[in-house]
Protein backbone atom coordinates (compact mmCIF):
# COMPACT_ATOMS: atom_id res chain seq x y z
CA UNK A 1 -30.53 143.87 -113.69
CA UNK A 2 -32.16 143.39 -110.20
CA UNK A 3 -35.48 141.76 -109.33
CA UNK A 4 -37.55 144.67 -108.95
CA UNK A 5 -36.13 145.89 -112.72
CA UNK A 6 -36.94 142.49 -114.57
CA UNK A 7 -40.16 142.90 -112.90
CA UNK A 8 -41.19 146.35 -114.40
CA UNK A 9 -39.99 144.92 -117.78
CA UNK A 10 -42.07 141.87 -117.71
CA UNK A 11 -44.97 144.20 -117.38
CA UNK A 12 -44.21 146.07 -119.65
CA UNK A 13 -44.14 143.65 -122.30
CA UNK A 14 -46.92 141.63 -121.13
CA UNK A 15 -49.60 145.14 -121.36
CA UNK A 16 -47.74 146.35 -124.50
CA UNK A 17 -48.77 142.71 -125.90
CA UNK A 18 -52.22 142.72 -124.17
CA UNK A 19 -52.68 145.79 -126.34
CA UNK A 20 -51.32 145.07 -129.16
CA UNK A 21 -53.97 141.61 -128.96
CA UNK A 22 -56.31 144.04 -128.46
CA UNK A 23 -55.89 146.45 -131.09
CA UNK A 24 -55.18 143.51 -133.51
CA UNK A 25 -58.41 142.05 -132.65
CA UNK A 26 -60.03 145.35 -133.02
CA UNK A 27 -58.44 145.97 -136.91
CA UNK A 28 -60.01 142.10 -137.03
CA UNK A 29 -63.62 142.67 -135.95
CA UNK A 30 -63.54 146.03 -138.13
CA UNK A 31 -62.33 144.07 -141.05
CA UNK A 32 -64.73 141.14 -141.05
CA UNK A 33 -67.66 142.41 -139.72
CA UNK A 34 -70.28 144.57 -141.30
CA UNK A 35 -72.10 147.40 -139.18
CA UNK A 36 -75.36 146.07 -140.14
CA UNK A 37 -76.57 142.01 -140.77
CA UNK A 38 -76.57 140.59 -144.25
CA UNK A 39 -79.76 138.63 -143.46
CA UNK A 40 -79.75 135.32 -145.56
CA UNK A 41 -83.14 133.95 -147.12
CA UNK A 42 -82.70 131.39 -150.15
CA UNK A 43 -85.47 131.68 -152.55
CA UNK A 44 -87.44 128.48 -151.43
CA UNK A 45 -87.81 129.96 -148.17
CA UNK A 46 -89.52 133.11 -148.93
CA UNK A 47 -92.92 130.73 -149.70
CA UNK A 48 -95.06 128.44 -147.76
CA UNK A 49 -96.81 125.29 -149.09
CA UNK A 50 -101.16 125.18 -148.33
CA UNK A 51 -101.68 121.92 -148.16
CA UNK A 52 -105.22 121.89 -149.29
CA UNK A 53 -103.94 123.60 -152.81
CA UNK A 54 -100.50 122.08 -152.81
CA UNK A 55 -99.40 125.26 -154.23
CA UNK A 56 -96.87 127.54 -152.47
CA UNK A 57 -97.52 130.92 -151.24
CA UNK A 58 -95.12 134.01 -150.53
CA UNK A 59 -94.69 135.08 -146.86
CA UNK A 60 -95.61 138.62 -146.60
CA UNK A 61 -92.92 140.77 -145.61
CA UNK A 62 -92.77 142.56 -142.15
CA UNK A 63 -92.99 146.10 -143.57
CA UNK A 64 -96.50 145.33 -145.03
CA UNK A 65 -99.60 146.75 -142.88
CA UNK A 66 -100.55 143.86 -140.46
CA UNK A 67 -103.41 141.92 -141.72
CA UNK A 68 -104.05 139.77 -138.51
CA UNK A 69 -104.48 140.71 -134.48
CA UNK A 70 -101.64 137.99 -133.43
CA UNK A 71 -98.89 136.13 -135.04
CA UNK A 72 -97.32 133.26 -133.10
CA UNK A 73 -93.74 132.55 -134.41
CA UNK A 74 -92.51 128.77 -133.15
CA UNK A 75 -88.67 127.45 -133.68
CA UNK A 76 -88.14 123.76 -134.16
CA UNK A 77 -85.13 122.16 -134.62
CA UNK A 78 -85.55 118.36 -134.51
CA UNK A 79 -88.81 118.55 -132.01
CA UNK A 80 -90.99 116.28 -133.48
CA UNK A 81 -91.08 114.23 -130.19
CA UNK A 82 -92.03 117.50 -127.75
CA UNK A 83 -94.35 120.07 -130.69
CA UNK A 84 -97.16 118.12 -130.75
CA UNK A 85 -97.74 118.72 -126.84
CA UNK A 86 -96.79 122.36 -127.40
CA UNK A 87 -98.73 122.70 -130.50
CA UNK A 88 -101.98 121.46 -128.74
CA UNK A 89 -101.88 123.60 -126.23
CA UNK A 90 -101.58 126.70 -128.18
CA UNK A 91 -104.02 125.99 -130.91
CA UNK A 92 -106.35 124.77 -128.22
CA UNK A 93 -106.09 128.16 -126.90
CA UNK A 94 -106.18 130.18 -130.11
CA UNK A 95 -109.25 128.40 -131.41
CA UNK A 96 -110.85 128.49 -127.76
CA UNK A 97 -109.60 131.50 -125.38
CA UNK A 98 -108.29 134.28 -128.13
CA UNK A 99 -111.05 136.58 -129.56
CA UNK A 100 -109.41 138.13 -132.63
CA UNK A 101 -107.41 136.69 -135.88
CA UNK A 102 -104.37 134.73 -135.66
CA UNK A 103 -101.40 132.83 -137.33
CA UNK A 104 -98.66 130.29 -135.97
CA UNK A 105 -96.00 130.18 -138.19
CA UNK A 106 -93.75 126.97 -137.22
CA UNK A 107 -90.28 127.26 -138.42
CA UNK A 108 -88.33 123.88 -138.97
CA UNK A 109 -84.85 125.45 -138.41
CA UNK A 110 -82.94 122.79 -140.86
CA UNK A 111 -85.17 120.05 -138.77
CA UNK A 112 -83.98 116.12 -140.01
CA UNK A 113 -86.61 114.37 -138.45
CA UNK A 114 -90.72 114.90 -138.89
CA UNK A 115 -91.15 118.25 -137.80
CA UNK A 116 -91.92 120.01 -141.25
CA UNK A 117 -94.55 116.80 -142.07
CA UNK A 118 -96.16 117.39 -138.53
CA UNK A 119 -96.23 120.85 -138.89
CA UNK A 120 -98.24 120.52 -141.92
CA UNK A 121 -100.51 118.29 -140.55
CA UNK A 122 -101.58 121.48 -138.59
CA UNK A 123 -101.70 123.74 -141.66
CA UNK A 124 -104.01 121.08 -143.38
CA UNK A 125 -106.09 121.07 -140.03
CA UNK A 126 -106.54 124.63 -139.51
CA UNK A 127 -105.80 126.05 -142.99
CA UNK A 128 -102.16 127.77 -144.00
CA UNK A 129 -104.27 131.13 -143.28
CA UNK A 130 -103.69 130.45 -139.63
CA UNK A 131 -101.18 127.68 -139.56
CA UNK A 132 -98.12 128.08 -141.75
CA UNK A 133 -94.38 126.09 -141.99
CA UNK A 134 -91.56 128.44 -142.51
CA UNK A 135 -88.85 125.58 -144.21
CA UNK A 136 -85.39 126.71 -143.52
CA UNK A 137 -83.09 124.59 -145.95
CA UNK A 138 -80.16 125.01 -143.57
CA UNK A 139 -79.78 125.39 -139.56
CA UNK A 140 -79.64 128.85 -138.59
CA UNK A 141 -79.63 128.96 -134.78
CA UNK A 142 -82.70 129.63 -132.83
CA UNK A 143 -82.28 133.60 -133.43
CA UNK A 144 -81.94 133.28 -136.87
CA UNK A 145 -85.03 130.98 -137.14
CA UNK A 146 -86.65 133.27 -134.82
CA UNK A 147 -85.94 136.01 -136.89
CA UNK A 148 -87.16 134.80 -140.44
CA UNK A 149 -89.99 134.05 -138.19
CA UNK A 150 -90.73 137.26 -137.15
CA UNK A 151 -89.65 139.10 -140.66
CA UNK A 152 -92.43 137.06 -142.23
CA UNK A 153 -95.45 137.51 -139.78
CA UNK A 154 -98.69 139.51 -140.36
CA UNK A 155 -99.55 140.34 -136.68
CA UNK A 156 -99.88 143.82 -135.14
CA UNK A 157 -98.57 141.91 -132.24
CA UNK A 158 -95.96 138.84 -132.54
CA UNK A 159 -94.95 135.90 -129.96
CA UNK A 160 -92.09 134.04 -130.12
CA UNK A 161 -92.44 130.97 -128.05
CA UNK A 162 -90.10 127.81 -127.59
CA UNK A 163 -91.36 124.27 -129.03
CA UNK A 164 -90.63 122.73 -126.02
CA UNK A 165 -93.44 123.90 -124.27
CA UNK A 166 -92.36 124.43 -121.14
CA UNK A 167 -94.11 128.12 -120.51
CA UNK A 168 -97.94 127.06 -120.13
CA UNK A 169 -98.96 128.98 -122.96
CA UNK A 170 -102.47 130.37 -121.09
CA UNK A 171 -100.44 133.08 -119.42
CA UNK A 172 -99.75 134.18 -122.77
CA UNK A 173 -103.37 136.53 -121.77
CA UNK A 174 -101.10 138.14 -119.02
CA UNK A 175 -98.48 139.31 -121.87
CA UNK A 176 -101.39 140.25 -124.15
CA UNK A 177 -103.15 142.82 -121.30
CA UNK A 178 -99.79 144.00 -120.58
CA UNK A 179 -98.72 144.98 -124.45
CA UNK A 180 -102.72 146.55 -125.11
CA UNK A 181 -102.12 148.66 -121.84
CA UNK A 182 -98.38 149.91 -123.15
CA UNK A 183 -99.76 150.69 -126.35
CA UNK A 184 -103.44 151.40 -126.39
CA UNK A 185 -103.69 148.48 -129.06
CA UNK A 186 -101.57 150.43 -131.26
CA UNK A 187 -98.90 148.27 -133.27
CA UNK A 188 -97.05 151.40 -134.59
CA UNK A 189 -96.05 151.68 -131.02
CA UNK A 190 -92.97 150.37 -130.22
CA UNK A 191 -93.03 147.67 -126.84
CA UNK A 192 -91.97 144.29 -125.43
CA UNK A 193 -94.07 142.01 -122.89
CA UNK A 194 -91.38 139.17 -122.13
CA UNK A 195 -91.92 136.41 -120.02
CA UNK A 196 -90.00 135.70 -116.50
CA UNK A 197 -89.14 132.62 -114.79
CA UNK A 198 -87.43 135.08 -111.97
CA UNK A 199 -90.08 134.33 -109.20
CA UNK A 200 -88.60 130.85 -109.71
CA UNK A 201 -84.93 131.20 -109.08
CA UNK A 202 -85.50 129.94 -105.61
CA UNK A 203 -87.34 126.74 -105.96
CA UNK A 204 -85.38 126.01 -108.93
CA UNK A 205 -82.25 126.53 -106.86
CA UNK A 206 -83.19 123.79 -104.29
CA UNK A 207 -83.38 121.11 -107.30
CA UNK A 208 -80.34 122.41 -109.44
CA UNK A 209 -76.94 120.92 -108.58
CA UNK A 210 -74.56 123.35 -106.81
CA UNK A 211 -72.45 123.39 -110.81
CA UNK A 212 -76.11 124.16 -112.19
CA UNK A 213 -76.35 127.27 -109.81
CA UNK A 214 -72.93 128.62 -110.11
CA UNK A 215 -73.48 128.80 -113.91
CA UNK A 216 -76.69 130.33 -113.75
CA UNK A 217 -75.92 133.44 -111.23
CA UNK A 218 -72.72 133.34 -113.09
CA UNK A 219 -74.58 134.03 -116.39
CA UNK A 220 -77.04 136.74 -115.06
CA UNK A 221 -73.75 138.49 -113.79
CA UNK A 222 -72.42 138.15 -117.40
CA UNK A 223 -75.67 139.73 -118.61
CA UNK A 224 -75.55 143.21 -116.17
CA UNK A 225 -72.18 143.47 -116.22
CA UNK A 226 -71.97 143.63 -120.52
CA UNK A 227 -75.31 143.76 -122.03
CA UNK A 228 -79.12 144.02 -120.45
CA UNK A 229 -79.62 146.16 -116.94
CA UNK A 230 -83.12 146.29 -116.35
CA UNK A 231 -84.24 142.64 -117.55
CA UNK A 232 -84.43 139.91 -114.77
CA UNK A 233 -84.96 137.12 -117.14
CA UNK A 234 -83.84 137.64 -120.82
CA UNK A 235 -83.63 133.76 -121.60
CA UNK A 236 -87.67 132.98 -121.29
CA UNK A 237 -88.54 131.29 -124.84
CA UNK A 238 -91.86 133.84 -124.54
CA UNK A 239 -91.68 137.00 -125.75
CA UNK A 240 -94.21 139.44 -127.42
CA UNK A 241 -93.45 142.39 -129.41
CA UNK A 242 -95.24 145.49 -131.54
CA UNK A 243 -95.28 145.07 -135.14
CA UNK A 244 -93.31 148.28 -135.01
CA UNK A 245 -90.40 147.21 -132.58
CA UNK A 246 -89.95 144.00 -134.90
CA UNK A 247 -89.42 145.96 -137.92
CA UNK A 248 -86.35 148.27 -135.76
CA UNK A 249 -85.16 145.32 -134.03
CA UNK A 250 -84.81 142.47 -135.92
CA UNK A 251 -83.67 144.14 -139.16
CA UNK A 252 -80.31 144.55 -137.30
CA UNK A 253 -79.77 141.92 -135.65
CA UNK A 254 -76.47 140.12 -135.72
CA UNK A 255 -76.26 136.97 -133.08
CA UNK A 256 -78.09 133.56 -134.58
CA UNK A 257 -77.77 131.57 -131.39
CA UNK A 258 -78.94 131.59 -128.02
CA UNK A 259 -77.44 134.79 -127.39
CA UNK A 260 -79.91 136.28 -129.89
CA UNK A 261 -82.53 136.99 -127.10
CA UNK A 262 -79.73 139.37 -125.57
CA UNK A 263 -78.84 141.09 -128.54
CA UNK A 264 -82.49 141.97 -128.28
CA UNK A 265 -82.78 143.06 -125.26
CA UNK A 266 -79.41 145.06 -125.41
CA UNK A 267 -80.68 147.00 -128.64
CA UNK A 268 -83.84 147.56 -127.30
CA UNK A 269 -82.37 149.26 -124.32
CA UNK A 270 -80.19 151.49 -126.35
CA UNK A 271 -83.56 152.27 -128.64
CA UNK A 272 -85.53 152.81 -125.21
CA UNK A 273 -88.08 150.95 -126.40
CA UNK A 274 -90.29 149.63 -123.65
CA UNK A 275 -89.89 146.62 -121.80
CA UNK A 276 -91.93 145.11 -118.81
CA UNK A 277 -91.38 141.44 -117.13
CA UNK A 278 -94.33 139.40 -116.22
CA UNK A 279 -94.08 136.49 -114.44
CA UNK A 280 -95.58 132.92 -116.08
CA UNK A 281 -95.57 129.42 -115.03
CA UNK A 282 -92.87 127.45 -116.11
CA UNK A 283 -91.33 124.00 -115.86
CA UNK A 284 -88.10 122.57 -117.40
CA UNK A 285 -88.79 120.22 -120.00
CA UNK A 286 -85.89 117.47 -121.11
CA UNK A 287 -84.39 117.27 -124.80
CA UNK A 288 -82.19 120.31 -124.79
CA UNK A 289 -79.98 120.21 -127.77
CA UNK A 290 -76.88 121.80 -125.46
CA UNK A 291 -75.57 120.65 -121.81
CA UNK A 292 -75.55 123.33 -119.49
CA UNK A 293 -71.50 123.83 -119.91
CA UNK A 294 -71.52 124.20 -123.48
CA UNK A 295 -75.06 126.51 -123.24
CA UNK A 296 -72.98 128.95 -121.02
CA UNK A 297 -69.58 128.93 -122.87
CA UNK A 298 -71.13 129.62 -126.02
CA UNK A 299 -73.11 132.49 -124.43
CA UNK A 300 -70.21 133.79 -122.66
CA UNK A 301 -68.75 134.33 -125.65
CA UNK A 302 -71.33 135.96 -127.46
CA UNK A 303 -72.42 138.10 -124.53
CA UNK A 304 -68.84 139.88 -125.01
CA UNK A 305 -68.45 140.21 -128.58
CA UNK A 306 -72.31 141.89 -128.44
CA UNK A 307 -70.92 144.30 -125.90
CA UNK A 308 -67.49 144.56 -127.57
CA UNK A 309 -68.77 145.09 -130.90
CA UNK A 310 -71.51 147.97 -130.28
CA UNK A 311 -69.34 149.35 -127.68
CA UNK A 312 -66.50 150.17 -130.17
CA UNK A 313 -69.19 150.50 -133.10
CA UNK A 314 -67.55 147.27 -135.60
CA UNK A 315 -72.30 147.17 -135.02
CA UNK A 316 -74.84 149.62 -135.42
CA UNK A 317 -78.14 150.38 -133.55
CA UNK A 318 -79.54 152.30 -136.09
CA UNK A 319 -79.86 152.80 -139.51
CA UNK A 320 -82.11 155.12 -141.76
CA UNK A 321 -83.57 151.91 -144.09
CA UNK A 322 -84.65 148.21 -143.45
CA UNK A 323 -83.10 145.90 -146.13
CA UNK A 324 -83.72 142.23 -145.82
């Protein structure tokens, strides 16, 4: 057998193995994956406590009609050290700047530290009718704290907005104009405001180290070329939504982690639901529970199994019932 012939064969074997891998791993997904999440909620976490009462209350659930104007949704993992800053600013503007009803529901994602005791510090404050604590037993991941969040709000219109602070929480007004223009103020209509640090890249490039950069473009490739196409900035921790596009959206959700604001994105794309960028001031704040490496190999990952998965349908987009 001459060069050229153990050549061919090698090639052979080698794509007859890539897809066999990749029909194996197909039969895999299929097998162990269900087409639609099975969203867990232990008992204890279906109730909040009102401090002034100590007696616990259920969380209303997202189909209900929406009893408030705005719902403010806040993960926390360990952030007793960077909420109070956070939390400041936002009930200083709730109480000060926002004209209509409101609730900030804080949810201590499986927090060790303080968090849940400062967070009902707040409720006492204001009252658990506009400050509540959403206790997850367990660590879900951001997106799946976000989530239960979201699934237990009473806003026509709901914010989801990161603990560490680090969008100034005043341009939350430009989201607000932008979500009452989209939908005349109606929350049956589906829409998305999101946040964009995109008018930053450049700055940001000048103080990010050259390994920094290459992971970030190399991302935001990673994002077009599998997932989101008309979203500069998916990763912004500020992000406001219809009552009506959380009850589509978040029912089906799969992804827990930081890919979760992807999966979002993604579906709501494929729903063609409604999304416009506005740009808000932003500045990175330390304590991040991942370094950048680990951030962007963990989202790597989950970027293709999202496009992987709805691509060859082991997910659905959309289903005929909600059941959480």
């Amino acid at each position: 057998m001459d060069f050229l012939e153990s050549l061919k064969l090698i090639l052979f074997v080698g794509s007859a193995l890539v897809v066999a891998l990749a029909i194996g791993f197909f039969i895999i997904q299929k097998v162990v994956m269900t087409p639609f999440p099975v969203i867990r909620r232990k008992e204890e976490e279906k109730y909040y406590l009102d401090p002034a009462t100590i007696k616990q209350f259920e969380f209303p659930r997202i189909e209900d009609p929406p009893t408030v104007d705005l719902s403010v949704v806040i993960p926390a993992y360990n952030e007793e050290e960077r909420l109070p800053s956070m939390l400041g600013d936002c009930m200083e503007y709730l109480e000060k700047e926002w004209k209509g009803s409101y609730e900030v529901i804080l949810v201590s994602d499986g927090s060790q530290d303080k968090t849940v005791e400062l967070g009902l510090k707040y409720s006492k404050k204001f009252t658990s009718s506009k400050f509540r604590v959403l206790d997850l037993i367990e660590n879900r991941g951001k997106g799946g704290a976000v989530r239960l969040g979201m699934l237990s709000t009473r806003g026509k219109f709901s914010l989801f907005a990161d603990a560490d602070g680090a969008t100034d929480f005043k341009d939350f007004s430009k989201l607000n104009d932008l979500i009452l223009e989209m939908t005349g103020n109606d929350w049956n209509k589906e829409a998305i405001v999101i946040g964009s640090r995109a008018h930053l890249e450049q700055d940001s490039i000048a103080t990010r180290s050259l390994f920094r950069t290459v992971l970030m473009h190399g991302f935001h490739f990673l994002v077009w070329l599998f997932t989101v196409k008309s979203v500069k900035d998916t990763q912004c921790g500020f992000k406001l939504l219809s009552r009506s596009a959380i009850q589509k959206l978040f029912t089906i959700m799969h992804v827990e982690r930081w890919a979760f604001d992807v999966e979002l994105l993604y579906l709501a794309e494929k729903m063609k639901i409604p999304i416009k960028e506005v740009a808000v001031n932003w500045q990175e704040i330390q304590g991040s529970k991942l370094t950048p490496l680990a951030a962007s190999l963990q989202m790597g990952r989950d970027l293709f199994l999202i496009w992987f998965r709805y691509t060859f349908g082991i997910w659905k987009v959309y289903k005929n019932h909600h059941s959480f």
